[in-house]
N, C-alpha and C. Protein backbone atom coordinates (compact mmCIF):
# COMPACT_ATOMS: atom_id res chain seq x y z
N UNK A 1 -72.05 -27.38 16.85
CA UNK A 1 -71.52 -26.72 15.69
C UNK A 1 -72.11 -25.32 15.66
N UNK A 2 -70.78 -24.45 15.62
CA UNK A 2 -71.59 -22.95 15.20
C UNK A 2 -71.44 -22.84 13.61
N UNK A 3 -72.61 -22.05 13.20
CA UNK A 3 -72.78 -21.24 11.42
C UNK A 3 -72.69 -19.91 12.38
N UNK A 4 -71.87 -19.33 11.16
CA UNK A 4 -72.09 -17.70 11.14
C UNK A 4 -71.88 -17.54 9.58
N UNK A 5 -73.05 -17.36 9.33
CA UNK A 5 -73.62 -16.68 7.87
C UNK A 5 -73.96 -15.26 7.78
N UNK A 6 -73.16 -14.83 6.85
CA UNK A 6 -72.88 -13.68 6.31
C UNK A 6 -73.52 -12.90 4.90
N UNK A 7 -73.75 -11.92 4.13
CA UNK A 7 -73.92 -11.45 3.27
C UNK A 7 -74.59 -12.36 2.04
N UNK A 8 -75.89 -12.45 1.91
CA UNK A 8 -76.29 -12.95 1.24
C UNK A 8 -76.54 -12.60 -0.53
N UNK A 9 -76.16 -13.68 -1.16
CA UNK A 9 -75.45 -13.44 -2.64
C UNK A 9 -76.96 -13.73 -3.44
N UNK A 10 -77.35 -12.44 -4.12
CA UNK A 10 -78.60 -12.64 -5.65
C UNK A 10 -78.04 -13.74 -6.35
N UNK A 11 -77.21 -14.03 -6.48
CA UNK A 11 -77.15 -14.86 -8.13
C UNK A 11 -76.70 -16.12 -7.48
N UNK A 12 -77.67 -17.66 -8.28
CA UNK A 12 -77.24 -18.82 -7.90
C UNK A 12 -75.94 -18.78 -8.06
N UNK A 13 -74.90 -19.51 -7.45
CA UNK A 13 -73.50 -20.25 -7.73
C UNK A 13 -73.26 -21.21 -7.03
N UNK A 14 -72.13 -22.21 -7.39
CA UNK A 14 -71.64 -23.06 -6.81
C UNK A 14 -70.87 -22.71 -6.01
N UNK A 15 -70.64 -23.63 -4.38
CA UNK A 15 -70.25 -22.64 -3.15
C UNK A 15 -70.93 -21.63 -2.14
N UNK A 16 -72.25 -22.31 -2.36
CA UNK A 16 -72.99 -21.75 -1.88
C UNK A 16 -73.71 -22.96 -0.48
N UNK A 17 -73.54 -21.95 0.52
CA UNK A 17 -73.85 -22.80 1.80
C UNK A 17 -75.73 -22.84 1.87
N UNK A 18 -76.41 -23.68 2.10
CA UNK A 18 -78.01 -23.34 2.73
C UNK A 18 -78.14 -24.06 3.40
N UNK A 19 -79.00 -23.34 4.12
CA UNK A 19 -79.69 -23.56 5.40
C UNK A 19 -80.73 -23.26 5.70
N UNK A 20 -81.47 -24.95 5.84
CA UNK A 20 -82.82 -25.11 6.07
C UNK A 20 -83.31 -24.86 7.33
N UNK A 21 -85.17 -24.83 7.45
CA UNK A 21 -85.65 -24.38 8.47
C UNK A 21 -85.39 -25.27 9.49
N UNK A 22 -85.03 -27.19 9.38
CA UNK A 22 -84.75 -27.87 10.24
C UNK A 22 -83.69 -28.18 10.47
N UNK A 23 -82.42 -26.67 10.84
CA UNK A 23 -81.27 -26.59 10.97
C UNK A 23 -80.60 -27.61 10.46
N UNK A 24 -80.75 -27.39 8.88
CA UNK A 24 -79.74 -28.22 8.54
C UNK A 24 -78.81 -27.51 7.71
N UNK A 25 -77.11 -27.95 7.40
CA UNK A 25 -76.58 -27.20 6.54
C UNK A 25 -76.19 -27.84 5.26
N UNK A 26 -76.78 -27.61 4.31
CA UNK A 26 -76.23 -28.07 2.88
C UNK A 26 -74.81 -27.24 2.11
N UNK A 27 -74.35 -28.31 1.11
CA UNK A 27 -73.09 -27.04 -0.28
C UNK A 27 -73.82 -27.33 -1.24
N UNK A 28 -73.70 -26.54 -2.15
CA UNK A 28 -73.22 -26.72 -3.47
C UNK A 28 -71.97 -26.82 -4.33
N UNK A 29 -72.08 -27.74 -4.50
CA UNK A 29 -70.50 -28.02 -4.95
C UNK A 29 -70.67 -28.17 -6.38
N UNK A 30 -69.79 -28.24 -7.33
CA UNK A 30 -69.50 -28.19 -8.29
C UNK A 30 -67.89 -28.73 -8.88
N UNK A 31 -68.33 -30.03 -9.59
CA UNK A 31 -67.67 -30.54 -10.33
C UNK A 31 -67.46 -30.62 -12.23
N UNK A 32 -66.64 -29.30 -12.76
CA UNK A 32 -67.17 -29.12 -14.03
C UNK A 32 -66.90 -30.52 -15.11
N UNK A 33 -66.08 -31.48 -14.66
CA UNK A 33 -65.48 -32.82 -15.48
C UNK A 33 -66.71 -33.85 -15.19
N UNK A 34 -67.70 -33.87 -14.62
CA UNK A 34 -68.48 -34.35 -14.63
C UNK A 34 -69.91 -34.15 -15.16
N UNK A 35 -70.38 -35.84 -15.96
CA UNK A 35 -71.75 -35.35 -16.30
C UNK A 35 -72.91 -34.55 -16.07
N UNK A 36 -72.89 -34.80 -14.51
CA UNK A 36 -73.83 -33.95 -13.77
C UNK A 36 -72.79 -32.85 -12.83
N UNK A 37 -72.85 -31.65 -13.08
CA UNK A 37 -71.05 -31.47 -12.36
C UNK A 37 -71.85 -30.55 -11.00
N UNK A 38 -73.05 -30.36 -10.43
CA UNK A 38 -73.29 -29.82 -9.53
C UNK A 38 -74.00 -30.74 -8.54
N UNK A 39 -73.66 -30.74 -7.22
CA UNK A 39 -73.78 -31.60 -6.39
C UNK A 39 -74.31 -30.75 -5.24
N UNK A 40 -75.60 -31.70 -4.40
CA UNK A 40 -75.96 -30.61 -3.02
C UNK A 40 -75.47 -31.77 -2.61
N UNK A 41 -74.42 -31.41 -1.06
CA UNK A 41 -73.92 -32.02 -0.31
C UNK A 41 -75.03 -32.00 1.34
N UNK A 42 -75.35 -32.30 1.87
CA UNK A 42 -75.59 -32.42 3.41
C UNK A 42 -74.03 -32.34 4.18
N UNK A 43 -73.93 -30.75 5.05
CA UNK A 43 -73.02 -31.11 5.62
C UNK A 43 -73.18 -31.71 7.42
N UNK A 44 -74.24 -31.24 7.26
CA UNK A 44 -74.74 -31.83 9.03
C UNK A 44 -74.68 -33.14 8.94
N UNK A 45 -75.47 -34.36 8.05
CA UNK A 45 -75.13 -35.67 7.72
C UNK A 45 -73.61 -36.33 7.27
N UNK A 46 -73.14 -35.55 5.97
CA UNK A 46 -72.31 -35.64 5.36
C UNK A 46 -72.68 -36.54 4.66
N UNK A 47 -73.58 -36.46 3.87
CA UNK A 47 -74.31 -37.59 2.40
C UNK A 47 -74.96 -36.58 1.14
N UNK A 48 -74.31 -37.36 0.35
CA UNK A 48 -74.53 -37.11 -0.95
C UNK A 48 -76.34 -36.61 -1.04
N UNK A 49 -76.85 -35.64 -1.68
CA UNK A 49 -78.57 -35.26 -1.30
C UNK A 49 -79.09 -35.53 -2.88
N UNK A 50 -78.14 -35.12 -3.30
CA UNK A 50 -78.52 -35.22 -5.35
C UNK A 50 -77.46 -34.54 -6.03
N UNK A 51 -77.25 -35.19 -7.32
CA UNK A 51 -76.84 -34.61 -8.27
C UNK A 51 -77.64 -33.94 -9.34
N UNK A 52 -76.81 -32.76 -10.21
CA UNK A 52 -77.67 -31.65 -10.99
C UNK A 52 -76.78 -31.75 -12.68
N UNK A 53 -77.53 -31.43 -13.50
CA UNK A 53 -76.81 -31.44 -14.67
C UNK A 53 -76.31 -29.45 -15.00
N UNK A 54 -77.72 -29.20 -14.33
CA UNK A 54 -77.30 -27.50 -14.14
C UNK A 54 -77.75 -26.80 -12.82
N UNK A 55 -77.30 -25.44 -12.44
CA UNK A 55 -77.72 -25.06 -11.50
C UNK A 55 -79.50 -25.08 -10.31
N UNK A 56 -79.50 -25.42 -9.55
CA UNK A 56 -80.95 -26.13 -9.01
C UNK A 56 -81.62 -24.49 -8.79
N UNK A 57 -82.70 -24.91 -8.69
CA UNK A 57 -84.15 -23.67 -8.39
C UNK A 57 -84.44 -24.04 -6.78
N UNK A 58 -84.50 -22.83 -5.64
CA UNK A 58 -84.96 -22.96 -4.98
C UNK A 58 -85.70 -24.42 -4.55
N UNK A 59 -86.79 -24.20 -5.60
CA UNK A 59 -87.67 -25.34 -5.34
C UNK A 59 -87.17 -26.45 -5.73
N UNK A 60 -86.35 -26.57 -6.86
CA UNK A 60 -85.95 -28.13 -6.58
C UNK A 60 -85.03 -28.56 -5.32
N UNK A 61 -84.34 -27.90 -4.31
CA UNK A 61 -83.48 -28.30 -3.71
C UNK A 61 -84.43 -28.38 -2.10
N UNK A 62 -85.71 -27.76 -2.27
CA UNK A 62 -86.54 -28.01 -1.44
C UNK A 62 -87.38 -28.64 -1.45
N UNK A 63 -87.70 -29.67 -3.22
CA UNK A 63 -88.18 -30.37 -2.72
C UNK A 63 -86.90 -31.86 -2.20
N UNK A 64 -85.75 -32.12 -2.94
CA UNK A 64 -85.03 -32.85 -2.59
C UNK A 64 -84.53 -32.63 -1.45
N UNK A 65 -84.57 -31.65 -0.71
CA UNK A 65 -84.12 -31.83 1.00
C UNK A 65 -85.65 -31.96 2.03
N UNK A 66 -86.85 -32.01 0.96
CA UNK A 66 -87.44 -31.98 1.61
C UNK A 66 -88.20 -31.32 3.05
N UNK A 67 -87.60 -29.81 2.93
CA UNK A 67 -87.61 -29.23 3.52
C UNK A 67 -86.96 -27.79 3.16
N UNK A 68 -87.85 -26.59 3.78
CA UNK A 68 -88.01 -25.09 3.10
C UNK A 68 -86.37 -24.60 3.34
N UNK A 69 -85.56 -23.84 3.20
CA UNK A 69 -84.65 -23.14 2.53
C UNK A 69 -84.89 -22.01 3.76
N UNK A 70 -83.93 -21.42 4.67
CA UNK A 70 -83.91 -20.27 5.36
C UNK A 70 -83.40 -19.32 4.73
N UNK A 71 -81.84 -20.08 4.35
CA UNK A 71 -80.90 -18.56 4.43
C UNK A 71 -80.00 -19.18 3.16
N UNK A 72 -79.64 -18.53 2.12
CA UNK A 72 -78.42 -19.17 1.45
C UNK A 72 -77.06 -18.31 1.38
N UNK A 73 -75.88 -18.67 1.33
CA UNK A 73 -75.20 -17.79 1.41
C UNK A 73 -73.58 -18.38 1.12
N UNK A 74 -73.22 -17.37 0.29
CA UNK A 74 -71.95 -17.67 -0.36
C UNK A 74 -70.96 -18.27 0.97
N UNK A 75 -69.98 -19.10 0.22
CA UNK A 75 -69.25 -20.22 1.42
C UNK A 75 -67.66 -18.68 1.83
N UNK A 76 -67.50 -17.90 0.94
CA UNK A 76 -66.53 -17.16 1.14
C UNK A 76 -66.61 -15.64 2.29
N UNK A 77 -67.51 -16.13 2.40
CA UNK A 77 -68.36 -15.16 3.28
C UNK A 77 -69.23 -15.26 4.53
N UNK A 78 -68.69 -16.88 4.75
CA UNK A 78 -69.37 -17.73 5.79
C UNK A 78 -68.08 -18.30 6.94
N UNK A 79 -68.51 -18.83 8.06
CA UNK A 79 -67.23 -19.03 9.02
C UNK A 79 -68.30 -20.50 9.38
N UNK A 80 -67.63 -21.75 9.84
CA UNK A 80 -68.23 -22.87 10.46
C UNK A 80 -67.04 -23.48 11.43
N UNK A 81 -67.69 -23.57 12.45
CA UNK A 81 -66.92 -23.62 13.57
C UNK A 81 -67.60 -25.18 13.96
N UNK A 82 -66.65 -26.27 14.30
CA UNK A 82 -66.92 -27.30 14.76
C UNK A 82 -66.90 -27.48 16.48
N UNK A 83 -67.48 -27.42 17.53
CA UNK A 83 -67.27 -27.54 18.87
C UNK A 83 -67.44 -28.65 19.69
């Protein structure tokens, strides 16, 4: 799998790709009809990592992936190539 990550965005949002130091790639997704409506996805696994009631802090999504945070970066501004 290639990432090509692009232009990195100041302000949390949902749609936002990261990528940890043990090449992994997470989303943030966002579901507003739901109780908890923000979701980190694992896309290298493809499993559910946690649900959020509001937007996550750095540190909480490092400590739930258990691992440090490289690069984050808006999904509209990102290319993922499957090979």
């Amino acid at each position: 799998m290639d990432v090509l990550l692009n232009r990195k965005e100041e302000k949390r949002q949902s749609g936002e790709l990261i990528y940890s130091k043990n090449k992994k790639l997470y989303a943030l997704i966002e579901d507003a009809d739901e109780r908890y409506p923000y979701l980190l996805l694992c896309l290298t696994n493809l499993e559910i990592i946690q649900y959020y009631d509001d937007l996550p802090t750095n540190d909480e999504i490092c400590f739930d992936i258990d691992d440090e945070i490289e690069s984050v970066h808006h999904h509209k501004y990102s290319k993922i190539t499957i090979a």
